[in-house]
C-alpha atoms as a PDB file:
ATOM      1  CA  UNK A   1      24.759 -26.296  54.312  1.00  0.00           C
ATOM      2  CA  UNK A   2      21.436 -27.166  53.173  1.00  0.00           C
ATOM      3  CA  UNK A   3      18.435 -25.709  55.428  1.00  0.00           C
ATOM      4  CA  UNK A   4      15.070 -27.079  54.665  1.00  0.00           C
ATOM      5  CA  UNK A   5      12.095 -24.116  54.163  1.00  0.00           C
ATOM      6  CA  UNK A   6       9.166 -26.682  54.671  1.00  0.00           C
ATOM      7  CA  UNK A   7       5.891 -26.169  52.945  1.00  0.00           C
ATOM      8  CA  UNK A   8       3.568 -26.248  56.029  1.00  0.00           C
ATOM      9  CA  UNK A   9       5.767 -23.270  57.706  1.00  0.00           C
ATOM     10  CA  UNK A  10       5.498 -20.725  54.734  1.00  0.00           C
ATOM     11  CA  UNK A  11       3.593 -17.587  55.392  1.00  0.00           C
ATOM     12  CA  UNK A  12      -0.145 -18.222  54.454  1.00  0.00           C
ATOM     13  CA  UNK A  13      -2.999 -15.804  53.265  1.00  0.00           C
ATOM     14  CA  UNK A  14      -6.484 -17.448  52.282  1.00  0.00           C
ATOM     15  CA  UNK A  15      -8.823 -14.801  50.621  1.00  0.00           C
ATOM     16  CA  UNK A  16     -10.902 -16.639  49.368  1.00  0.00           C
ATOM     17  CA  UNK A  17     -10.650 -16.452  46.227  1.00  0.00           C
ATOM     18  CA  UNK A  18      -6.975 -16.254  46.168  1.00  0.00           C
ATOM     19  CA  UNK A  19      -5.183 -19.188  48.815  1.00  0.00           C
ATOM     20  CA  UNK A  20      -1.460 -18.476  48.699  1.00  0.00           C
ATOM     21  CA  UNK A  21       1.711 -19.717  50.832  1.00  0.00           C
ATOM     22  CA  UNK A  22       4.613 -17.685  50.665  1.00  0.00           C
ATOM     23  CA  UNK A  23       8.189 -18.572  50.928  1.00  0.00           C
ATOM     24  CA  UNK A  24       9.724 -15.488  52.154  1.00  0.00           C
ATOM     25  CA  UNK A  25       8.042 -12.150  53.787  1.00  0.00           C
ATOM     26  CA  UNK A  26       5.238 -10.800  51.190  1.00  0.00           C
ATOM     27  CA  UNK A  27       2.058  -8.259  51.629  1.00  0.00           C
ATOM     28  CA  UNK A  28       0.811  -9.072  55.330  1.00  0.00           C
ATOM     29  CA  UNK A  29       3.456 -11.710  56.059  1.00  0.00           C
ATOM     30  CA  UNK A  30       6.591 -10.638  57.308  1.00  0.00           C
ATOM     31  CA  UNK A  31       9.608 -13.066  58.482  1.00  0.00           C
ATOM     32  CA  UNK A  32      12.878 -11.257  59.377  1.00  0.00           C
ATOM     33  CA  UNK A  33      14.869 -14.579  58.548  1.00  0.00           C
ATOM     34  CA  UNK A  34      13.042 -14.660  55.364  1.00  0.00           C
ATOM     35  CA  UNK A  35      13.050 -11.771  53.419  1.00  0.00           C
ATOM     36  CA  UNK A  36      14.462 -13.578  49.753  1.00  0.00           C
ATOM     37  CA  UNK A  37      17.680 -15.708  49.309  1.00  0.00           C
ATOM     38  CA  UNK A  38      20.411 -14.203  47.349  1.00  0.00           C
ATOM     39  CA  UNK A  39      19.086 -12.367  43.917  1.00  0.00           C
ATOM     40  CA  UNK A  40      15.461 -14.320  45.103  1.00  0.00           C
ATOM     41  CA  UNK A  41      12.906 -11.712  46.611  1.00  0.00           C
ATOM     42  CA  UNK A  42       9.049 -13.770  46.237  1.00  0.00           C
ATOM     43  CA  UNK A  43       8.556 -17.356  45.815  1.00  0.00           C
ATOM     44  CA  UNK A  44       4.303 -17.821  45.868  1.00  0.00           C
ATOM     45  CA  UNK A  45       2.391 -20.517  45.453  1.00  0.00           C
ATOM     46  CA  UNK A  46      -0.910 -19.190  44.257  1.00  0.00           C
ATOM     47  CA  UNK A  47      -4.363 -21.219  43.935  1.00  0.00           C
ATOM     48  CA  UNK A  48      -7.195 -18.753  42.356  1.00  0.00           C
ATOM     49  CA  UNK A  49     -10.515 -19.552  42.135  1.00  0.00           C
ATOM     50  CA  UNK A  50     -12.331 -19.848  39.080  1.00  0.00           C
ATOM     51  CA  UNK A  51     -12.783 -16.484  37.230  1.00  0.00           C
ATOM     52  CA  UNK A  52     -10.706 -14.506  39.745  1.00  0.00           C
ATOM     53  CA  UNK A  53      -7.570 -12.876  39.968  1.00  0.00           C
ATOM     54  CA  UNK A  54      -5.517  -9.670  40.837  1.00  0.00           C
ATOM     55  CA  UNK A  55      -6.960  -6.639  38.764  1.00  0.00           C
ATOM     56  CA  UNK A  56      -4.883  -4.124  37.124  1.00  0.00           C
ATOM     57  CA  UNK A  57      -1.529  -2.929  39.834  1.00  0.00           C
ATOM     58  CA  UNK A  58       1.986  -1.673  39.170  1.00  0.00           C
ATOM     59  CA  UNK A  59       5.584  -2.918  39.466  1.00  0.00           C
ATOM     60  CA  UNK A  60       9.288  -1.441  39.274  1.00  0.00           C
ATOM     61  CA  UNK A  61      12.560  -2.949  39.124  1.00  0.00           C
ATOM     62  CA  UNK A  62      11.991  -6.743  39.162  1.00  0.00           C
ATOM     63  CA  UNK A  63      12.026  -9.376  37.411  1.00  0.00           C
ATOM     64  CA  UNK A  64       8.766 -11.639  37.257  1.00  0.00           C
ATOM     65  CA  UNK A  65       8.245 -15.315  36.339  1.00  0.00           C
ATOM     66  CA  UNK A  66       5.152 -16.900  35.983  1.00  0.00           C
ATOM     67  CA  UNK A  67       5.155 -20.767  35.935  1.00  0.00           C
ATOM     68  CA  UNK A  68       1.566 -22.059  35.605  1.00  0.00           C
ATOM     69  CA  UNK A  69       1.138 -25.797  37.198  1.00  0.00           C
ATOM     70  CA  UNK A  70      -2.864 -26.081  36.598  1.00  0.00           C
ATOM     71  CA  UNK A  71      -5.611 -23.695  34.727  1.00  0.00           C
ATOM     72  CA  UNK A  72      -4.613 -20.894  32.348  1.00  0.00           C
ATOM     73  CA  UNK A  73      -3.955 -17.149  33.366  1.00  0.00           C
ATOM     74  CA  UNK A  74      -5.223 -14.390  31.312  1.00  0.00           C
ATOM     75  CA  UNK A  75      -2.432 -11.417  31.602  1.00  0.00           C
ATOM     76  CA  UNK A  76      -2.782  -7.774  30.129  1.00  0.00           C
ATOM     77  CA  UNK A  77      -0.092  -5.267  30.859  1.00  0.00           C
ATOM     78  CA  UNK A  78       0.259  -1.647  30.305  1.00  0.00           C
ATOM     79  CA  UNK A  79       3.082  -2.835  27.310  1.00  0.00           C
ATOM     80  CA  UNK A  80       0.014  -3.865  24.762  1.00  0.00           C
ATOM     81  CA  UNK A  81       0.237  -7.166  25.806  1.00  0.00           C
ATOM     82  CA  UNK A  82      -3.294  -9.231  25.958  1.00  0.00           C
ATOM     83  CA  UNK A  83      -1.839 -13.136  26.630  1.00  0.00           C
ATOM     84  CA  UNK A  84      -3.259 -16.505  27.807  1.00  0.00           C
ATOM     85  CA  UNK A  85      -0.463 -18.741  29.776  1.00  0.00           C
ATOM     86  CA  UNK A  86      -1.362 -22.234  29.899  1.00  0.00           C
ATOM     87  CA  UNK A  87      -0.202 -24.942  32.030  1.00  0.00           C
ATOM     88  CA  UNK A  88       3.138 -26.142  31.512  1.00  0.00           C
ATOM     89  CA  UNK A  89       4.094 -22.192  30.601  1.00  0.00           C
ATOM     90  CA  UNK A  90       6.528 -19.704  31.638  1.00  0.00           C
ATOM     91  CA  UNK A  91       5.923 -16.130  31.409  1.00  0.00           C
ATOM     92  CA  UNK A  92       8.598 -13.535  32.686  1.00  0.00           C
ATOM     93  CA  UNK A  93       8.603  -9.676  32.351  1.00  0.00           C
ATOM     94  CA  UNK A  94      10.876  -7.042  33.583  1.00  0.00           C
ATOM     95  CA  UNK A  95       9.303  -4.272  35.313  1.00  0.00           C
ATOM     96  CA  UNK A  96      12.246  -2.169  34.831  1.00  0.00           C
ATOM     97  CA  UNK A  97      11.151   1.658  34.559  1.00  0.00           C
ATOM     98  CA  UNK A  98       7.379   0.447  36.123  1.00  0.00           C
ATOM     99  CA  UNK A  99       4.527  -1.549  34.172  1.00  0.00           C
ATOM    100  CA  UNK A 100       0.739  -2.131  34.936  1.00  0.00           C
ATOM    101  CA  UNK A 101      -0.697  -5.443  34.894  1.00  0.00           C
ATOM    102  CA  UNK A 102      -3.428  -7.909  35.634  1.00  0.00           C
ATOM    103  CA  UNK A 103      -3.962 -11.341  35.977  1.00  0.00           C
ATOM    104  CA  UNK A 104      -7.052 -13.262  35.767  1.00  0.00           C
ATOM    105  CA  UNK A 105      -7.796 -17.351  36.011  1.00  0.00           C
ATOM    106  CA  UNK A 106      -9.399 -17.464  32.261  1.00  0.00           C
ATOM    107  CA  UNK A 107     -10.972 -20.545  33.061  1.00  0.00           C
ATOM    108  CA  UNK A 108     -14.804 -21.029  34.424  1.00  0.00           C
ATOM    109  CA  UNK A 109     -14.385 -24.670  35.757  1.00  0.00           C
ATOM    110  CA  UNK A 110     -11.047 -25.732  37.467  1.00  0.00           C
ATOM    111  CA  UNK A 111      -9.159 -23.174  39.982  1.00  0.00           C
ATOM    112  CA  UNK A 112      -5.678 -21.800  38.523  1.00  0.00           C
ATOM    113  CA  UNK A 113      -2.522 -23.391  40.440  1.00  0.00           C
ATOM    114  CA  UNK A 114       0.905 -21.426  40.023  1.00  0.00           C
ATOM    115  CA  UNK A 115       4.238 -20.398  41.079  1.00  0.00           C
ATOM    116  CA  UNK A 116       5.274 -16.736  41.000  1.00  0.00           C
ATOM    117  CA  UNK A 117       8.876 -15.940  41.376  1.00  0.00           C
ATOM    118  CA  UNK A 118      10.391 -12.411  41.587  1.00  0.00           C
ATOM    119  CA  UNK A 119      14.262 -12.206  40.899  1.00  0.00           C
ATOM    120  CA  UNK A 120      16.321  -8.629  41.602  1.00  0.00           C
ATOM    121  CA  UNK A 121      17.495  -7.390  38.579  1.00  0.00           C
ATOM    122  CA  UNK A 122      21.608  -6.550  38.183  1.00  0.00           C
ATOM    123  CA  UNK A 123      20.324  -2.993  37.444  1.00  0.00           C
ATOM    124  CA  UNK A 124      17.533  -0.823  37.731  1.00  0.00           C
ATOM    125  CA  UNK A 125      15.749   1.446  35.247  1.00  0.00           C
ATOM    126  CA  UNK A 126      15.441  -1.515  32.689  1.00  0.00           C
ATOM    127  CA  UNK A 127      13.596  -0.903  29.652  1.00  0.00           C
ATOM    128  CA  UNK A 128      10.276  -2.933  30.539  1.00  0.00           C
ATOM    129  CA  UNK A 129       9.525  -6.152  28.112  1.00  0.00           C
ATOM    130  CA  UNK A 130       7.548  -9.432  28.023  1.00  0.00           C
ATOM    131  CA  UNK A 131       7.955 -12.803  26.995  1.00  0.00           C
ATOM    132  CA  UNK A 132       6.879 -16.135  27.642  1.00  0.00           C
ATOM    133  CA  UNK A 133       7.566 -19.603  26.156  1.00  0.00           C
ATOM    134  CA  UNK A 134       6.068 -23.031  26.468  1.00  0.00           C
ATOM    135  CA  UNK A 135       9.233 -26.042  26.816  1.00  0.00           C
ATOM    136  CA  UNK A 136       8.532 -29.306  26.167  1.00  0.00           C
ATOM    137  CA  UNK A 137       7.314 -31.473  28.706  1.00  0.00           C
ATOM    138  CA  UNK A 138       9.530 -32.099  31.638  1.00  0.00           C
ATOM    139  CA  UNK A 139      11.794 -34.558  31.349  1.00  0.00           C
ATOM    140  CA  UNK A 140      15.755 -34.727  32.620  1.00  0.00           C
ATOM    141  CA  UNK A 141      16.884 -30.883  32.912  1.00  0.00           C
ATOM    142  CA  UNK A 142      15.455 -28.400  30.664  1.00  0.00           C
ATOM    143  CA  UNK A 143      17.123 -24.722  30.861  1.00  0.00           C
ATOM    144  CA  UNK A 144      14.611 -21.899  31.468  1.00  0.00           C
ATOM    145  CA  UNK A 145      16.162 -19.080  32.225  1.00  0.00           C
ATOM    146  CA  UNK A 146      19.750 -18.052  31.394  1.00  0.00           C
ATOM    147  CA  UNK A 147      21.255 -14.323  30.933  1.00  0.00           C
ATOM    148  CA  UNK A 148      22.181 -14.604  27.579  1.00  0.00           C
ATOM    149  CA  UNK A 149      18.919 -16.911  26.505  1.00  0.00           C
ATOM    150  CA  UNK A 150      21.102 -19.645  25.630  1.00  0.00           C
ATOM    151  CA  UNK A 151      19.326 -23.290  24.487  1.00  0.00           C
ATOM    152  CA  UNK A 152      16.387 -21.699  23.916  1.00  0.00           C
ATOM    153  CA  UNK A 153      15.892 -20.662  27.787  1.00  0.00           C
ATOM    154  CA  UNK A 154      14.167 -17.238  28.394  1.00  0.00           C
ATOM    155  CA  UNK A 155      15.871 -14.401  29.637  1.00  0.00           C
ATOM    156  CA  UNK A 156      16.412 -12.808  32.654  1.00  0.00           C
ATOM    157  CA  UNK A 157      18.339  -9.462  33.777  1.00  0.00           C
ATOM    158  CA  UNK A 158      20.312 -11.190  36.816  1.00  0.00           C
ATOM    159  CA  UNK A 159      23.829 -13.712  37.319  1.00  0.00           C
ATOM    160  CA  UNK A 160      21.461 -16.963  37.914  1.00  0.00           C
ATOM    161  CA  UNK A 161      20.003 -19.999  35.843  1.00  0.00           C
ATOM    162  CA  UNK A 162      16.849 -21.511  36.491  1.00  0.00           C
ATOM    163  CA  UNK A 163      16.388 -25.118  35.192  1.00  0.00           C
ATOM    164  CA  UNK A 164      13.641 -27.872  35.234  1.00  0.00           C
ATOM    165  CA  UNK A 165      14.224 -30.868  36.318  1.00  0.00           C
ATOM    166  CA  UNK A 166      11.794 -34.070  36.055  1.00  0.00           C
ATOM    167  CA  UNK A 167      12.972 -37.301  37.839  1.00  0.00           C
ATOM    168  CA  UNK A 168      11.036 -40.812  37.630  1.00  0.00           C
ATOM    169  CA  UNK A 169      10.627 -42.693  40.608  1.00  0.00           C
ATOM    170  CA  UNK A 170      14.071 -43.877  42.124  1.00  0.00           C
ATOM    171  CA  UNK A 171      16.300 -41.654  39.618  1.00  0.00           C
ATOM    172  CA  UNK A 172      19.298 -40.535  40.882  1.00  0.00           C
ATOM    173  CA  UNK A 173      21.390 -37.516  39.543  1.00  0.00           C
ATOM    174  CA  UNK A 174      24.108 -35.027  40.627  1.00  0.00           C
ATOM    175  CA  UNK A 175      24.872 -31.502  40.254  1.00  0.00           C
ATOM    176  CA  UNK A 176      28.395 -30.187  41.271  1.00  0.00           C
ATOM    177  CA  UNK A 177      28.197 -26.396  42.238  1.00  0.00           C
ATOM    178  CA  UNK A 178      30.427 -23.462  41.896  1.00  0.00           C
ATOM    179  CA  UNK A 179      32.585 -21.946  44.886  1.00  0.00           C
ATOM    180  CA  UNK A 180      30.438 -19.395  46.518  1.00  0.00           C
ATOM    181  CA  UNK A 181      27.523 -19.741  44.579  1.00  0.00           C
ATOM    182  CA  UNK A 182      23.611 -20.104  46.247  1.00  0.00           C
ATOM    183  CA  UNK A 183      21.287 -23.049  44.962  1.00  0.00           C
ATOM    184  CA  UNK A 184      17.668 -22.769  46.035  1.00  0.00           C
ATOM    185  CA  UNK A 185      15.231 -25.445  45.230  1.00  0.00           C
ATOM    186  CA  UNK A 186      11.737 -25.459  45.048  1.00  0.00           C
ATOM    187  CA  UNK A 187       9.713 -29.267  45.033  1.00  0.00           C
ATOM    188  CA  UNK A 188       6.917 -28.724  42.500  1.00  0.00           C
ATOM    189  CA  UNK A 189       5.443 -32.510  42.631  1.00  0.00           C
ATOM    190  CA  UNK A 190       6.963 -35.151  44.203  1.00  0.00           C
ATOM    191  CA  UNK A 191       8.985 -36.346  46.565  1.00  0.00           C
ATOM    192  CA  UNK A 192      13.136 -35.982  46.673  1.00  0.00           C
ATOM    193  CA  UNK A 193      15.907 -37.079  49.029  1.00  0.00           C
ATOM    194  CA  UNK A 194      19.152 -34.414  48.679  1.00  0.00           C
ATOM    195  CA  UNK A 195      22.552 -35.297  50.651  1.00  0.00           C
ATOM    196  CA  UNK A 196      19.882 -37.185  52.845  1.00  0.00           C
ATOM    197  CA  UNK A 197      17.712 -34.108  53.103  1.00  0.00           C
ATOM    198  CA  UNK A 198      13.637 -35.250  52.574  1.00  0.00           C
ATOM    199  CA  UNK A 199      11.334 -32.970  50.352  1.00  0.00           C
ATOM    200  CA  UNK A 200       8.182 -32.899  49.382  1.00  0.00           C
ATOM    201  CA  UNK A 201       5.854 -30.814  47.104  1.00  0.00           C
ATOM    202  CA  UNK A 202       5.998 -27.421  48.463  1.00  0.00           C
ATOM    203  CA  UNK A 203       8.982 -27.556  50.331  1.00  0.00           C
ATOM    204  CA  UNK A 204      11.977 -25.237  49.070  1.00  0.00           C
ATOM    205  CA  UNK A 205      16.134 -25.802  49.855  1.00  0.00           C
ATOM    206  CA  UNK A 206      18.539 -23.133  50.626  1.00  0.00           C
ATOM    207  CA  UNK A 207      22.033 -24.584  49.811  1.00  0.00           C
ATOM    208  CA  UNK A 208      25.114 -23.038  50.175  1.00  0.00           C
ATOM    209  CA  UNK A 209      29.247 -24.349  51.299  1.00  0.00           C
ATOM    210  CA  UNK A 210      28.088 -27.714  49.298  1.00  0.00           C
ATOM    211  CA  UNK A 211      29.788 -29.062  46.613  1.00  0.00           C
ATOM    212  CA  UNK A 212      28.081 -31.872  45.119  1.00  0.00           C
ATOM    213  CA  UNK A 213      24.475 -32.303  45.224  1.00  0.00           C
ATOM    214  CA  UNK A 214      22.766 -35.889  44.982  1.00  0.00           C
ATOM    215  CA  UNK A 215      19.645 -36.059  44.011  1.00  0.00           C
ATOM    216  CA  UNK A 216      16.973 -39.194  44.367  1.00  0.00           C
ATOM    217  CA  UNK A 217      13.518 -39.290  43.403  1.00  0.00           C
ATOM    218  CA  UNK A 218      11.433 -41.251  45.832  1.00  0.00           C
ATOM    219  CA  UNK A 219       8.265 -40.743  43.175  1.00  0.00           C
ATOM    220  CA  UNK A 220       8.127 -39.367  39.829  1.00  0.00           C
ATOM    221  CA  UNK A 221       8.962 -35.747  41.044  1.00  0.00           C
ATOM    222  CA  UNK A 222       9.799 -32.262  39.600  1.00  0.00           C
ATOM    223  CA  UNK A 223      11.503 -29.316  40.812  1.00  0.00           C
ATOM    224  CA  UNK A 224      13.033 -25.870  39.914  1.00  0.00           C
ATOM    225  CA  UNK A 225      16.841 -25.364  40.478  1.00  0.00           C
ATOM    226  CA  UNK A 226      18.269 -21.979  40.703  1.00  0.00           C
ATOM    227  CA  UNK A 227      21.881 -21.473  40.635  1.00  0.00           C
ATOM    228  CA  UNK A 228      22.268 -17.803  42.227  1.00  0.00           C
ATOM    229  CA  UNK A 229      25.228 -15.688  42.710  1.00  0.00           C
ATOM    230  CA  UNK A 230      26.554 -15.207  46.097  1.00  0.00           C
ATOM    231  CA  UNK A 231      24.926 -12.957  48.953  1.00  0.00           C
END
């Protein structure tokens, strides 16, 4: 089964300052049929204006990934941590036993443009930590996040992988999945055909009872696949 969350019928909040479309329910939008898909709770798309940004709040028991498109983000947490994340970055933390934060676009002249993704942890109470790592540029499948950190990947407190993938114009690939296991994917840039399914930039895939996934790039394209364990 693959069902297609398109981009245009996310939940939408323009501030302003802050114009965000959100994948399943968050703040002010609520969707009973979408509150997260298996060990996934937020998937945002965030554009913040120039100098702005969400001042100093709290958070318990997740796991939060930062992956910055456009701009640079200027993060300060209630760990010590005073960091810049720059396009082409990821940034995850565990809120674990509760953390402040904030998060600022440090840049005066183009808006910031990210994703922010909040995973369920296996457990609660974790000890809270930071970390973030720049890969190299996109190109094939890069790992990103792994329990166990393995290739390099950061890590992440949940059963799950999260890997990049970057396809030229009229690649092809596959990816065979495990009995019983979710796959969401998120289109980043681009444009992809799976098992005949269209998506473009924005749109996210909730797969689940498939097999084999084939993948074609109808333009150079990227996207984020997360292998998730079941419901």
């Amino acid at each position: 089964m693959i069902y297609l969350r398109a981009a245009k019928d996310r939940g939408h909040a323009n501030h302003g300052w802050l114009d965000s479309w959100h994948s399943f329910s968050f703040s002010d939008y609520y969707d009973a049929n979408f509150m997260g898909f298996s060990a996934l709770r937020v998937i945002n798309e965030d554009r913040i204006a120039e100098g702005k940004g969400f001042g100093t709040h709290p958070h318990k028991d997740m796991e939060i990934l930062t992956y910055v498109l456009e701009g640079t983000v200027e993060h300060q947490d209630s760990m010590g941590n005073k960091e810049q994340i720059h396009a082409g970055e990821f940034q995850i933390m565990s809120a674990g036993t509760g953390i402040r934060h904030s998060e600022y676009n440090g840049r005066d002249d183009i808006p910031l443009h990210l994703y922010q993704i909040w995973i369920l942890p296996q457990e609660a109470g974790l000890t809270p930590r930071y970390e973030q790592r720049r890969f190299d540029a996109p190109q094939g499948r890069q790992l990103v996040l792994s329990p166990d950190a393995r290739e390099g990947s950061l890590k992440v407190f949940q059963d799950m992988t999260l890997t990049r993938w970057a396809l030229g114009a009229e690649a092809q690939d596959t990816l065979a999945l495990e009995p019983g296991r979710r796959v969401w994917i998120q289109v980043v840039r681009g444009q992809v055909d799976i098992n005949g399914q269209q998506a473009h930039a924005g749109d996210g895939l909730a797969i689940w009872d498939e097999s084999v996934l084939t993948l074609r790039a109808t333009e150079d394209s990227e996207i984020l696949v997360f292998d998730l364990p079941p419901v």
